[in-house]
Protein backbone atom coordinates (compact mmCIF):
# COMPACT_ATOMS: atom_id res chain seq x y z
CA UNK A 1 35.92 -80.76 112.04
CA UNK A 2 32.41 -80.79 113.43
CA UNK A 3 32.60 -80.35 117.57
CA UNK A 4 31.66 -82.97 119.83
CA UNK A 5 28.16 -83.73 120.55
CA UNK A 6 26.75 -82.09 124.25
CA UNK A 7 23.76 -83.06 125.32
CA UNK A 8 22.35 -79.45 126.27
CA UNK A 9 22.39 -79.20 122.31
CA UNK A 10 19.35 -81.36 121.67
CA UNK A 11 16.39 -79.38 121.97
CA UNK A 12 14.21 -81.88 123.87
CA UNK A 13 17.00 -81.74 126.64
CA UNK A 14 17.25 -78.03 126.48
CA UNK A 15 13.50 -77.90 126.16
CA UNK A 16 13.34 -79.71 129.57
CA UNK A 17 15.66 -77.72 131.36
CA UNK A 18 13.79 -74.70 130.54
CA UNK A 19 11.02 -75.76 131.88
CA UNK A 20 11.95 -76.61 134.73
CA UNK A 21 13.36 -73.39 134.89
CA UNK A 22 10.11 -71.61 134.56
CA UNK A 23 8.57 -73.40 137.18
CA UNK A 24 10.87 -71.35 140.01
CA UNK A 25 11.38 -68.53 137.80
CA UNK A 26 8.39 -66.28 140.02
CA UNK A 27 10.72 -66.95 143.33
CA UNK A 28 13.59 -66.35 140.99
CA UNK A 29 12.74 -62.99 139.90
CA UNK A 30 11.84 -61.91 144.03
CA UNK A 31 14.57 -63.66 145.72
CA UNK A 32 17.21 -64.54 142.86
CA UNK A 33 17.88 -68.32 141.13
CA UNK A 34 20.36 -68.58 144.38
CA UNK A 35 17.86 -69.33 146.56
CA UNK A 36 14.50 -70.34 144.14
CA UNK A 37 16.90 -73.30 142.97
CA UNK A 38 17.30 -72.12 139.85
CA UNK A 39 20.97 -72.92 139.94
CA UNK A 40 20.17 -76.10 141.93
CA UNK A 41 18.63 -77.40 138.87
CA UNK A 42 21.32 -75.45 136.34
CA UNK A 43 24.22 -78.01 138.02
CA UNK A 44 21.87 -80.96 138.65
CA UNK A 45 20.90 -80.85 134.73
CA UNK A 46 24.58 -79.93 133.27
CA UNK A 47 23.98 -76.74 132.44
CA UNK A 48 26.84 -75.24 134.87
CA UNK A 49 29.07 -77.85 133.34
CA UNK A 50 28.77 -77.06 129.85
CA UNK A 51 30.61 -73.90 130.59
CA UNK A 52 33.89 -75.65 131.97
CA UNK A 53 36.58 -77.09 130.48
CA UNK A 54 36.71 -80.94 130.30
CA UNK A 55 39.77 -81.52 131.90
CA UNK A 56 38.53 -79.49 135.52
CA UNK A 57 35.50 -81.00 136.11
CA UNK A 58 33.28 -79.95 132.95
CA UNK A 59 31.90 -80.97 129.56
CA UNK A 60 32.88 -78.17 127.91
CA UNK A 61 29.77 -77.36 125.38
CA UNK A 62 31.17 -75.15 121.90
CA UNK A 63 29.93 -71.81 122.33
CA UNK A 64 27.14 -71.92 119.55
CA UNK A 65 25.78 -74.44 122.19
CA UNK A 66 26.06 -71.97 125.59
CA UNK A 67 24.54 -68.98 123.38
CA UNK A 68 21.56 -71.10 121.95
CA UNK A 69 21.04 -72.18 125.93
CA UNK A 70 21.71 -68.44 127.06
CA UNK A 71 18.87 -67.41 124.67
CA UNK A 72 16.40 -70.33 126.12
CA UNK A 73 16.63 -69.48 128.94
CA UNK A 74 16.84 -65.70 129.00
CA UNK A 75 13.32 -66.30 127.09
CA UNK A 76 12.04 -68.23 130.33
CA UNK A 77 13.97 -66.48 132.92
CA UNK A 78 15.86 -63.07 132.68
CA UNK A 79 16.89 -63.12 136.32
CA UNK A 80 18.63 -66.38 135.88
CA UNK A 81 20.26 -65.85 132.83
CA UNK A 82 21.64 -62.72 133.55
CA UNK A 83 23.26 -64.78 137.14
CA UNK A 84 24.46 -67.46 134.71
CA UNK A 85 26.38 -65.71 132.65
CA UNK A 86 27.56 -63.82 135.53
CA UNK A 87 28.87 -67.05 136.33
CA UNK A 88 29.99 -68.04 133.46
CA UNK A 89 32.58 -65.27 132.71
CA UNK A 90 34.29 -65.79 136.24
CA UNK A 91 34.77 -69.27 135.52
CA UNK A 92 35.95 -68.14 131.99
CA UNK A 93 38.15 -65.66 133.84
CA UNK A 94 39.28 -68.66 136.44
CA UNK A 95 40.04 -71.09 133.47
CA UNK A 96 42.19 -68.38 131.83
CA UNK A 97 44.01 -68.60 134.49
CA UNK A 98 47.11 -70.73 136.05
CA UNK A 99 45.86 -74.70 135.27
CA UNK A 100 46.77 -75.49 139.42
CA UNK A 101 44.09 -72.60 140.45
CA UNK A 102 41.81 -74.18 137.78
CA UNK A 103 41.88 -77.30 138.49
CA UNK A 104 41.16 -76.15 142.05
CA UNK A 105 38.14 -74.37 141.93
CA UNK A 106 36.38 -75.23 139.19
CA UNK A 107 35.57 -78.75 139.68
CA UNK A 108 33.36 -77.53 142.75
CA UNK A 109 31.91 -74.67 140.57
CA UNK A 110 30.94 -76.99 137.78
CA UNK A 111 28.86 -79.38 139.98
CA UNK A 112 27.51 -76.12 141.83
CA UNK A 113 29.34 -77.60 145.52
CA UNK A 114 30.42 -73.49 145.49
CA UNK A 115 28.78 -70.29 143.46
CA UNK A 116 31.44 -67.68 142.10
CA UNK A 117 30.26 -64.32 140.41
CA UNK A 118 32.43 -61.36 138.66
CA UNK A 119 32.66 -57.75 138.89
CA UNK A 120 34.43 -56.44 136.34
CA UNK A 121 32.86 -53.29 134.90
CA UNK A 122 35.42 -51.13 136.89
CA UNK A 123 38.06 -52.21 134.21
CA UNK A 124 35.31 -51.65 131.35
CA UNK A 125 32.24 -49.19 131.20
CA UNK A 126 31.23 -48.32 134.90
CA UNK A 127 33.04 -45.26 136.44
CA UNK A 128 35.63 -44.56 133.40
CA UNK A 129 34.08 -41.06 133.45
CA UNK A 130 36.05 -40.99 136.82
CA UNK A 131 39.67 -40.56 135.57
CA UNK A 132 41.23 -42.51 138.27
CA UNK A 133 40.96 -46.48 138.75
CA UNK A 134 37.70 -47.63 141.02
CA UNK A 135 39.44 -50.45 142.09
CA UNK A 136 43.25 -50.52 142.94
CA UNK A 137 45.70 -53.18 143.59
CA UNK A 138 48.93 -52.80 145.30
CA UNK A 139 51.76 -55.45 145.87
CA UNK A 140 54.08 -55.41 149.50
CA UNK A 141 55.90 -58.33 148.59
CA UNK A 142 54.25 -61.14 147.65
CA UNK A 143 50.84 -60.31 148.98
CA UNK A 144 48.20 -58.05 147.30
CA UNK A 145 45.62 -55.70 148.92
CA UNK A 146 42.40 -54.36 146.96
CA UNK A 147 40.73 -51.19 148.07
CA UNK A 148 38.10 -49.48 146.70
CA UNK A 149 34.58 -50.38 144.91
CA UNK A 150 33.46 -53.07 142.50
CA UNK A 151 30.36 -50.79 141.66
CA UNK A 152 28.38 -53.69 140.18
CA UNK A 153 28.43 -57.67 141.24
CA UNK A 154 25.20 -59.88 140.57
CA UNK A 155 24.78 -62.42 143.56
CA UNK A 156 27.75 -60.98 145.59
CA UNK A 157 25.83 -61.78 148.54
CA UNK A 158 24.62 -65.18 147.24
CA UNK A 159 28.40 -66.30 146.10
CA UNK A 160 31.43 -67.22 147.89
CA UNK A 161 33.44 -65.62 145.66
CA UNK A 162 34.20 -62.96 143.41
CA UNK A 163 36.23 -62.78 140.61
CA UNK A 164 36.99 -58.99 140.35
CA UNK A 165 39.46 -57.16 138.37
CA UNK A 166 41.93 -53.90 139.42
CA UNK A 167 44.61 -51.47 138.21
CA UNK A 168 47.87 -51.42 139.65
CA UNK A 169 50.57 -48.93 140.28
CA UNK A 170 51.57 -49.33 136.83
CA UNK A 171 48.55 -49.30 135.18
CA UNK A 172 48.19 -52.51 134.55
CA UNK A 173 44.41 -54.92 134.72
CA UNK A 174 44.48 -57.73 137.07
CA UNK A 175 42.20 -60.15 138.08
CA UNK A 176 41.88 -61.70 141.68
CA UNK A 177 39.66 -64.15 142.78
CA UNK A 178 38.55 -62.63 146.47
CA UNK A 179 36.49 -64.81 149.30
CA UNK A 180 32.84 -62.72 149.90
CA UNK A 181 34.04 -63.40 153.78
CA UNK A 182 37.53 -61.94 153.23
CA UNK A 183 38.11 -59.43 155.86
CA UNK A 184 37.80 -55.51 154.79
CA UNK A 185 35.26 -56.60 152.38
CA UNK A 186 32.03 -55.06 152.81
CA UNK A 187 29.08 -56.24 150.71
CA UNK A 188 26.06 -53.51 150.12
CA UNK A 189 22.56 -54.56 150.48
CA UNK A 190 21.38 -55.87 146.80
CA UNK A 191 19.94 -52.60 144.63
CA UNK A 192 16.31 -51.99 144.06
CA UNK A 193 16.28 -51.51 140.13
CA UNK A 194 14.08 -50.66 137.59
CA UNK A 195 13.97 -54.61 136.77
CA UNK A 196 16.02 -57.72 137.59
CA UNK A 197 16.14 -57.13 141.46
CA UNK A 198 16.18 -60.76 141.76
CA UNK A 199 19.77 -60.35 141.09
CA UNK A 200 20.69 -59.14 143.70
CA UNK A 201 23.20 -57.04 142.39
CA UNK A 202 24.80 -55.08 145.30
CA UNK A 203 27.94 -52.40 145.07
CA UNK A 204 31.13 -54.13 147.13
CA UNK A 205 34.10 -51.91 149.01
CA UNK A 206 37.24 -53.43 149.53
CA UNK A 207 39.69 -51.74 152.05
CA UNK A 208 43.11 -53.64 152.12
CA UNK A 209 41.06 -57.18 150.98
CA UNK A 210 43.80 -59.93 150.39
CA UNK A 211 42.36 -61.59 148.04
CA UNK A 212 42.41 -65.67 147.78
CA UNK A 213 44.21 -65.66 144.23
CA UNK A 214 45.63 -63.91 141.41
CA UNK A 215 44.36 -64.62 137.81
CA UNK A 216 46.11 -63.25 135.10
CA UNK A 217 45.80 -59.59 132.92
CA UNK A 218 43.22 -59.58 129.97
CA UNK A 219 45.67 -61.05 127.07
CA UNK A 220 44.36 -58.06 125.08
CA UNK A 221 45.74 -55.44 127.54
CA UNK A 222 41.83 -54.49 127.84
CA UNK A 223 38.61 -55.86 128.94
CA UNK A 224 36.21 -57.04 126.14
CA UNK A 225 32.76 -55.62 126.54
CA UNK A 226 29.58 -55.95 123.99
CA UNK A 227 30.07 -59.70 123.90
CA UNK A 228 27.72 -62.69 122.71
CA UNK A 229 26.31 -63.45 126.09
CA UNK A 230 24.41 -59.62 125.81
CA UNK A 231 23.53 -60.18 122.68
CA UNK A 232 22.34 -63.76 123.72
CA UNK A 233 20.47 -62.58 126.85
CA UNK A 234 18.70 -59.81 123.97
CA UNK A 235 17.51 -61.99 121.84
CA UNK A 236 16.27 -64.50 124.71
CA UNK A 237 14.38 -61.51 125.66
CA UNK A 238 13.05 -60.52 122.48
CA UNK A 239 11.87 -63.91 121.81
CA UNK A 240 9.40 -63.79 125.32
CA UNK A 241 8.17 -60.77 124.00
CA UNK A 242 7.54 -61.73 120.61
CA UNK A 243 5.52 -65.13 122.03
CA UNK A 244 3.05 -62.94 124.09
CA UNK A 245 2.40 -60.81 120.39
CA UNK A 246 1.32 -64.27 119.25
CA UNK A 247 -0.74 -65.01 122.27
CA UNK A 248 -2.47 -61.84 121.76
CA UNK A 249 -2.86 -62.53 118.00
CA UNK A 250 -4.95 -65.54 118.61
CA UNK A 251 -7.54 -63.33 119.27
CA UNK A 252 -6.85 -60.75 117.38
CA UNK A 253 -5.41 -61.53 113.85
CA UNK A 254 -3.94 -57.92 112.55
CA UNK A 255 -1.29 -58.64 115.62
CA UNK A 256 0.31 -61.89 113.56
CA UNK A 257 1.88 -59.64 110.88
CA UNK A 258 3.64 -57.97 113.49
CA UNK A 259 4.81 -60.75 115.57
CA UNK A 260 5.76 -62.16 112.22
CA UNK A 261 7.77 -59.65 111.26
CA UNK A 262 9.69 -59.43 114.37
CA UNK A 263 10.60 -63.45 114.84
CA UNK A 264 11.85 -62.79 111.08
CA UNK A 265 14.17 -60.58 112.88
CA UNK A 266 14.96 -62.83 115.82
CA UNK A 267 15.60 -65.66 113.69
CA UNK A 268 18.09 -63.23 111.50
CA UNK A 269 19.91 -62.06 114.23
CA UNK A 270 20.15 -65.53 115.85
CA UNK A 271 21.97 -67.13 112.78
CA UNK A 272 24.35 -64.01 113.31
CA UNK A 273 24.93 -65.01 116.78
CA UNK A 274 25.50 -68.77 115.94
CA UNK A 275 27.92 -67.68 113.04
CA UNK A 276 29.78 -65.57 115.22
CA UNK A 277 29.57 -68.16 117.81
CA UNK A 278 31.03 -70.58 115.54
CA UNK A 279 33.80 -68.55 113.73
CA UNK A 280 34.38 -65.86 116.42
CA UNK A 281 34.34 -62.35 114.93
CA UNK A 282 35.78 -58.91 115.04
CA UNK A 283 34.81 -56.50 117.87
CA UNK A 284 33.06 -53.98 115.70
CA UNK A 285 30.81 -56.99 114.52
CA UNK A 286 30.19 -57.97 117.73
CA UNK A 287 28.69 -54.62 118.78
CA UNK A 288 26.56 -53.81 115.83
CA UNK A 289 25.27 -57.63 116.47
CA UNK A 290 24.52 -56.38 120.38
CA UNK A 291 22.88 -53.31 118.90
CA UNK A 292 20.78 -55.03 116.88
CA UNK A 293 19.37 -57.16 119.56
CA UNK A 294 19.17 -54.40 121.83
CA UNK A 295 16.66 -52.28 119.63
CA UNK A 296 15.30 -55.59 118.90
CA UNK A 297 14.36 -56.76 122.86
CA UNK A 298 12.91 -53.09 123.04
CA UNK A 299 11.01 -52.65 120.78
CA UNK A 300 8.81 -56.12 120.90
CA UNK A 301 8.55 -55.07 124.50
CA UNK A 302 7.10 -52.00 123.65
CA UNK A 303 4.95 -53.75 121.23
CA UNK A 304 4.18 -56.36 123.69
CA UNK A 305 2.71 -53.89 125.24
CA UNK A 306 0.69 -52.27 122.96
CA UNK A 307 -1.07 -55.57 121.91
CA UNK A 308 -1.83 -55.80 125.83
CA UNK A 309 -3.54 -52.88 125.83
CA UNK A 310 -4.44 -51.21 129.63
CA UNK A 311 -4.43 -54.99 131.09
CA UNK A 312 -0.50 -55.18 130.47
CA UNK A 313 0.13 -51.77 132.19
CA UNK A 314 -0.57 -53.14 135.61
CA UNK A 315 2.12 -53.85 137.97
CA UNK A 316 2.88 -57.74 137.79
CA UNK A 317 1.57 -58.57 134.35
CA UNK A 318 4.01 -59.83 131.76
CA UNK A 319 4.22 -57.01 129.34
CA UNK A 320 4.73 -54.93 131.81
CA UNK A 321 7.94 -57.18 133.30
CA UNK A 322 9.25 -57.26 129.85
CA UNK A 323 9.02 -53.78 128.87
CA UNK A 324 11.17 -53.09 132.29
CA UNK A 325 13.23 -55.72 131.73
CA UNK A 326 14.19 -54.66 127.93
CA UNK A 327 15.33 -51.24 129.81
CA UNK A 328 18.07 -53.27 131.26
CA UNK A 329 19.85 -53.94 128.25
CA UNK A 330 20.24 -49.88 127.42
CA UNK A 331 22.63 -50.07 130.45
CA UNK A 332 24.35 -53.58 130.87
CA UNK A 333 27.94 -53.74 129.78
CA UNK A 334 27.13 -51.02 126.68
CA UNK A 335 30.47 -49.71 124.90
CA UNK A 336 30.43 -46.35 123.40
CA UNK A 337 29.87 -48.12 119.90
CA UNK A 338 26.52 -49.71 121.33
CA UNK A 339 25.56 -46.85 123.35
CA UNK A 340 25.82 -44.41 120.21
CA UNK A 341 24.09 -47.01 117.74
CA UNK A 342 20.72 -46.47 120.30
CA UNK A 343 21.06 -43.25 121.02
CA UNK A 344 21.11 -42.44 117.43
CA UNK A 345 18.34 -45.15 116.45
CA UNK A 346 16.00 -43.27 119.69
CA UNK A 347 16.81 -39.86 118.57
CA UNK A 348 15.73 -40.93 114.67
């Protein structure tokens, strides 16, 4: 049965939204899609909505749809892509959830009346080294308290909530939903990084935080990292650097081979990612896929780069964004699997 038709699936519609998109997307990448309006025009244009169920508020796009917009606009704007799907999985998280706390929230979220963000990376790749749970949740009664550190939340101080998750006497993975003006909560100023500042990613401490809600546990018993929004964000950001190789081969012909050979690549891996969009697939499938686009995003960077010659080594230029910005994706929500793949690809 073929899913319904959403509009974000035509490509003149998409087409449009990305523009408009690019306009702000200088502001965005200084002060974050937050306050550029970025997001204003995400909600205003139905992109927000396409990631929430039908009956709270949404439309409800398939997911080949939301990782064919991912990739758009990752190609036009890594800053707001990276917020969006930010986004996106604490909604996912919040429709999960218990239908009265869905139907709640998300109807606000999906027209973009409120801005939510998660931090989950405690429960996945950030800190495991540690040995002892980053974030903790204990129960007196019916009321929960949080305490400790969500190392990692993009727009925490841009959002009015967070969807975090934390381990519990038993050992168990829970997910709260937790106001940013809850009391004990204490948001850091947002990280100066390597690329994507414009996130404003920030480190946030909770001591004794009651948070607003409780979700649910991951079904699986464990968080899911590696997923198709990475790999969708990669391949956005592959394909920006791969259209500034064919700017620079107007010029200069014995790029186009190159360029050539890499969208050959792009459009491989992107059938991949629609496939497994489609069908769903396994986890070890899923990683190789965010491998792929990983060494993919860095490498036409790096050739990017090359093409530009001294011009794109100056601070501000666009090869020189996207070779900092394909850095990113070494670090962001990497499972050993992934992490191993590049390491042994970089040491070959």
């Amino acid at each position: 049965m073929c899913p319904p038709f959403h509009p974000l699936s035509d490509a003149e519609t998409l087409a449009s939204l990305c523009d408009a998109i690019s306009l702000c997307a200088d502001r965005t990448q200084e002060e974050g899609p937050w306050r550029s309006g970025a997001f204003a025009i995400l909600a205003q244009q139905g992109a927000m909505a396409a990631f929430i169920p039908t009956d709270c508020g949404g439309t409800q796009a398939d997911e080949s749809t939301l990782m064919q917009m991912l990739t758009a606009i990752a190609e036009r704007c890594l800053t707001t892509a990276l917020a969006l799907s930010q986004w996106a999985s604490a909604c996912r998280i919040i429709a999960d959830g218990p239908t009265a706390i869905g139907a709640d929230r998300l109807p606000a979220l999906a027209r973009g009346d409120t801005c939510t963000t998660v931090g989950i990376s405690q429960l996945s790749t950030s800190q495991q080294h540690l040995g002892s749970p980053s974030l903790k949740a204990n129960r007196s009664g019916d009321a929960w308290r949080l305490s400790g550190v969500c190392p990692w939340v993009t727009g925490a101080d841009s959002s009015d909530t967070i969807v975090t998750g934390a381990v519990d006497d038993c050992g168990k993975n829970l997910f709260f939903i937790v106001s940013t003006e809850a009391p004990g909560l204490t948001i850091s100023l947002p990280m100066r990084m390597l690329a994507l500042s414009g996130s404003r990613t920030s480190s946030v401490t909770f001591r004794d935080v009651q948070p607003a809600a409780v979700i649910a546990p991951p079904v699986s018993g464990s968080m899911r990292t590696g997923g198709l929004a990475t790999t969708a964000l990669a391949l956005g950001a592959a394909n920006a650097s791969i259209a500034l190789l064919r700017k620079e081969a107007v010029s200069r012909s014995a790029i186009e081979p190159f360029a050539t050979g890499f969208a050959a690549d792009a459009s491989l891996y992107k059938a991949r990612l629609q496939k497994a969009a489609r069908t769903g697939s396994e986890a070890h499938v899923r990683e190789a896929l965010r491998a792929q686009a990983t060494s993919l995003a860095v490498r036409t960077a790096q050739a990017a780069l090359t093409a530009a010659k001294g011009a794109g080594f100056i601070a501000g230029q666009p090869a020189e964004r996207l070779l900092r910005e394909s850095m990113f994706f070494l670090v962001w929500s990497c499972p050993q699997s992934v992490s191993s793949a590049i390491l042994s690809e970089l040491a070959s």
